[in-house]
Protein backbone atom coordinates (compact mmCIF):
# COMPACT_ATOMS: atom_id res chain seq x y z
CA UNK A 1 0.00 0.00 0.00
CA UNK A 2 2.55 2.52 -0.24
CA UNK A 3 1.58 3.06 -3.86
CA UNK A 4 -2.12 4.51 -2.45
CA UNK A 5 -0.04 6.76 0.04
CA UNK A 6 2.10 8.36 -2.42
CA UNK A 7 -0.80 8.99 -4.66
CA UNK A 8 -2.41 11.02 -1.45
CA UNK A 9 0.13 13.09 -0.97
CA UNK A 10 0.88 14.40 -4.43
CA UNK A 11 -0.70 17.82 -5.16
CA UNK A 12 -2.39 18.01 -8.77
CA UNK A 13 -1.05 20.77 -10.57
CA UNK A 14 -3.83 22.85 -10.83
CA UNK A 15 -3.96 23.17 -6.61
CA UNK A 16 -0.43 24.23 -6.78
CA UNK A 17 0.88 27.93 -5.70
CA UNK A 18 -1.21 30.85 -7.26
CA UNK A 19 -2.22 31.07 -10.36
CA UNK A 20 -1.95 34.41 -12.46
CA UNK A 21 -5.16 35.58 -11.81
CA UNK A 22 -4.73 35.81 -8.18
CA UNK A 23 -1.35 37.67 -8.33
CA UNK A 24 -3.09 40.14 -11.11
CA UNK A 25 -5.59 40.56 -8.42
CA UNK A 26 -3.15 40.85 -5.39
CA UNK A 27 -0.89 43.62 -7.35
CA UNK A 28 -3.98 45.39 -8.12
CA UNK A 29 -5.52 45.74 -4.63
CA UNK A 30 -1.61 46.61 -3.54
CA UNK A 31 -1.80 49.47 -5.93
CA UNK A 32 -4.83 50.73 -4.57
CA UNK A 33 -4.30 50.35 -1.13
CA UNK A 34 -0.73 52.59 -2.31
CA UNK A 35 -2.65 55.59 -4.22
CA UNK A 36 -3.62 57.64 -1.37
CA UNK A 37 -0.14 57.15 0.13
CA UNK A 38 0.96 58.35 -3.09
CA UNK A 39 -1.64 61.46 -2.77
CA UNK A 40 -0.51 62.23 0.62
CA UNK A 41 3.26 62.45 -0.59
CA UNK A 42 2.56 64.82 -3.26
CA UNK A 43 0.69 66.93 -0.54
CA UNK A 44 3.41 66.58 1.85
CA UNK A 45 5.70 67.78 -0.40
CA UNK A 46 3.69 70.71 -1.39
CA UNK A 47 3.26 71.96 2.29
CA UNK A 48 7.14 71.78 2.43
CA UNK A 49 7.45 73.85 -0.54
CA UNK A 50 5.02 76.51 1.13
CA UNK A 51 6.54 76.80 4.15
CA UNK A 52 10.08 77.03 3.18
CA UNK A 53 9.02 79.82 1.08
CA UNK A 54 7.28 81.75 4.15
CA UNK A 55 10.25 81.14 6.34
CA UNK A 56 12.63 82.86 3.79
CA UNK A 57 9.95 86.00 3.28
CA UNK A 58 10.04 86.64 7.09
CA UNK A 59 13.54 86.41 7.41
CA UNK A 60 13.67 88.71 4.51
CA UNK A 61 10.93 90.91 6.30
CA UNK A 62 12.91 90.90 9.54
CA UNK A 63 16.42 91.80 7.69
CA UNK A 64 14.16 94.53 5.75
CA UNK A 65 12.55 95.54 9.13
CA UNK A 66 16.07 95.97 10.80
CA UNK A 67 17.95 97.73 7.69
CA UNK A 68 15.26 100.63 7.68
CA UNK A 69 15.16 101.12 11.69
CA UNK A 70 18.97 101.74 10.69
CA UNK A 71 18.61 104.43 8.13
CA UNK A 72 17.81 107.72 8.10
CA UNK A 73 14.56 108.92 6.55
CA UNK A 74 15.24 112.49 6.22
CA UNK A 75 18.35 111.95 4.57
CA UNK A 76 17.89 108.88 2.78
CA UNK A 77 13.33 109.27 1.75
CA UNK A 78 13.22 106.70 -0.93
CA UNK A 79 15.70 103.78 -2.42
CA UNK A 80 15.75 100.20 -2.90
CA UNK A 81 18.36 97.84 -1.88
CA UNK A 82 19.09 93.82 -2.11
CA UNK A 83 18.04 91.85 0.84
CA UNK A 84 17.79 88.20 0.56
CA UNK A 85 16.36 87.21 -2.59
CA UNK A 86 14.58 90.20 -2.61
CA UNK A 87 14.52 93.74 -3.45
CA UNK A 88 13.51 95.76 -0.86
CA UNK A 89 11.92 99.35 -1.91
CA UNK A 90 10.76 101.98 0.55
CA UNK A 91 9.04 105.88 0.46
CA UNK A 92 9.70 107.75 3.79
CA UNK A 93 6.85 111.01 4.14
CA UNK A 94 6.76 113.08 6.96
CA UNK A 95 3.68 112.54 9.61
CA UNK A 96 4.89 115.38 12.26
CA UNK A 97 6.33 118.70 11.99
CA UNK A 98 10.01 118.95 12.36
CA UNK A 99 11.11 119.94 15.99
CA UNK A 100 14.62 121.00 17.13
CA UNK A 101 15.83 118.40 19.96
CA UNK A 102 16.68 119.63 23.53
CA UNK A 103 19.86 118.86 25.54
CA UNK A 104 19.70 117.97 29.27
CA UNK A 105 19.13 121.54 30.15
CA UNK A 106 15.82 122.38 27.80
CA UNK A 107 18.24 124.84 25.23
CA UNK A 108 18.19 124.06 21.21
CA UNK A 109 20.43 120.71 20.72
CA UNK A 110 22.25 120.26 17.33
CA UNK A 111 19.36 118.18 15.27
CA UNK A 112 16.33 118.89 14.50
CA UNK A 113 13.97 115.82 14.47
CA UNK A 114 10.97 114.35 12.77
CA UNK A 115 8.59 111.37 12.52
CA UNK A 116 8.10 109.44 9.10
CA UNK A 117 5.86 106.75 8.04
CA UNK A 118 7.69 104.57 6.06
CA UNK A 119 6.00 102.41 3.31
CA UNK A 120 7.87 99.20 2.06
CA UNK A 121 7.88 96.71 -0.23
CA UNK A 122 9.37 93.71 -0.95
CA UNK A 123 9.59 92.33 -4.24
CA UNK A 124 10.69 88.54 -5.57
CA UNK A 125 11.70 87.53 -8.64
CA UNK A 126 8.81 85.01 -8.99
CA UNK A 127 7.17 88.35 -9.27
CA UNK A 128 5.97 88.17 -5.42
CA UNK A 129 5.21 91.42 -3.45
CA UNK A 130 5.02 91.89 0.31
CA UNK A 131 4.73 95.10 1.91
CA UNK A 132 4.60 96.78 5.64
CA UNK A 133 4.74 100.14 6.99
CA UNK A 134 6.94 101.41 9.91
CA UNK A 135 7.49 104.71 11.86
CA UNK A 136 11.01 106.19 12.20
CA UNK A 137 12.52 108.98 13.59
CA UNK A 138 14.53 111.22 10.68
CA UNK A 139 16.80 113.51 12.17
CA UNK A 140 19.03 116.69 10.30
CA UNK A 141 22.03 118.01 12.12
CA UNK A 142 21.08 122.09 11.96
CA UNK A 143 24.53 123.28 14.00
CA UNK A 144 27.65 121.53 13.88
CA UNK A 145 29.42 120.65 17.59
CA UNK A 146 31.60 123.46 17.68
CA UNK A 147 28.96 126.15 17.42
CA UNK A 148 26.74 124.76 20.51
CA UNK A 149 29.37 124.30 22.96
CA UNK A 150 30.48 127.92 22.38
């Protein structure tokens, strides 16, 4: 009787692995099960792209924010310079009347001093624009040391 056992045991080819069909069907339901994955990655990438970009506009903001609290409005009421990637472009007008400072006693001091409202832009070469508006104080020297102290 080992003949009948043998025959028992032995697997007819048509029982055997998986057939075609079934691995069509298997890489198909992978592939679906993948697209959103696939969707998500694109988004991902997307939102990386976006806020990248708005980190480098407020450093440029900040560095633009910084370069006109350094200059001068009265002497310096419109111009454009590089910052960044950027260009940044500004117009300085007046909002006060020009005063003469006062030294530590109350007399006349050497400048004479007024507030501007200064209107920026920043402009990208994807053709971008941001823009702000700050106060500074312009100043104009109206007697040089020598002539106060005496």
């Amino acid at each position: 009787m080992p003949h009948d056992d043998r025959k028992r045991n032995l697997i007819r080819p048509s029982q055997a692995g998986f057939s075609l069909l079934e691995s069509l069907v298997a890489v198909a339901l992978i592939a679906v099960a993948f697209l959103p994955l696939l969707a998500l990655q694109g988004q991902l990438t997307r939102t990386v792209v976006a806020v990248e970009r708005s980190e480098t506009t407020v450093k440029n903001m900040t560095s633009a924010l910084s370069y006109l609290r350094a200059i001068n409005p009265t002497a310096t009421p419109e111009g454009s310079e590089p910052i960044g990637d950027a260009v940044l472009s500004w117009t300085a007008r007046p909002v006060s009347e020009e005063r003469m400072a006062l030294d530590q006693g109350g007399a006349p001091g050497r400048f004479a001093l007024q507030l501007y409202e200064i209107d920026a832009v920043m402009g990208y070469a994807d053709g971008r624009q941001g823009s702000f508006t700050v106060r500074a104080m312009g100043w104009r020297e109206t007697a040089p040391v020598g002539e106060i102290l005496n």
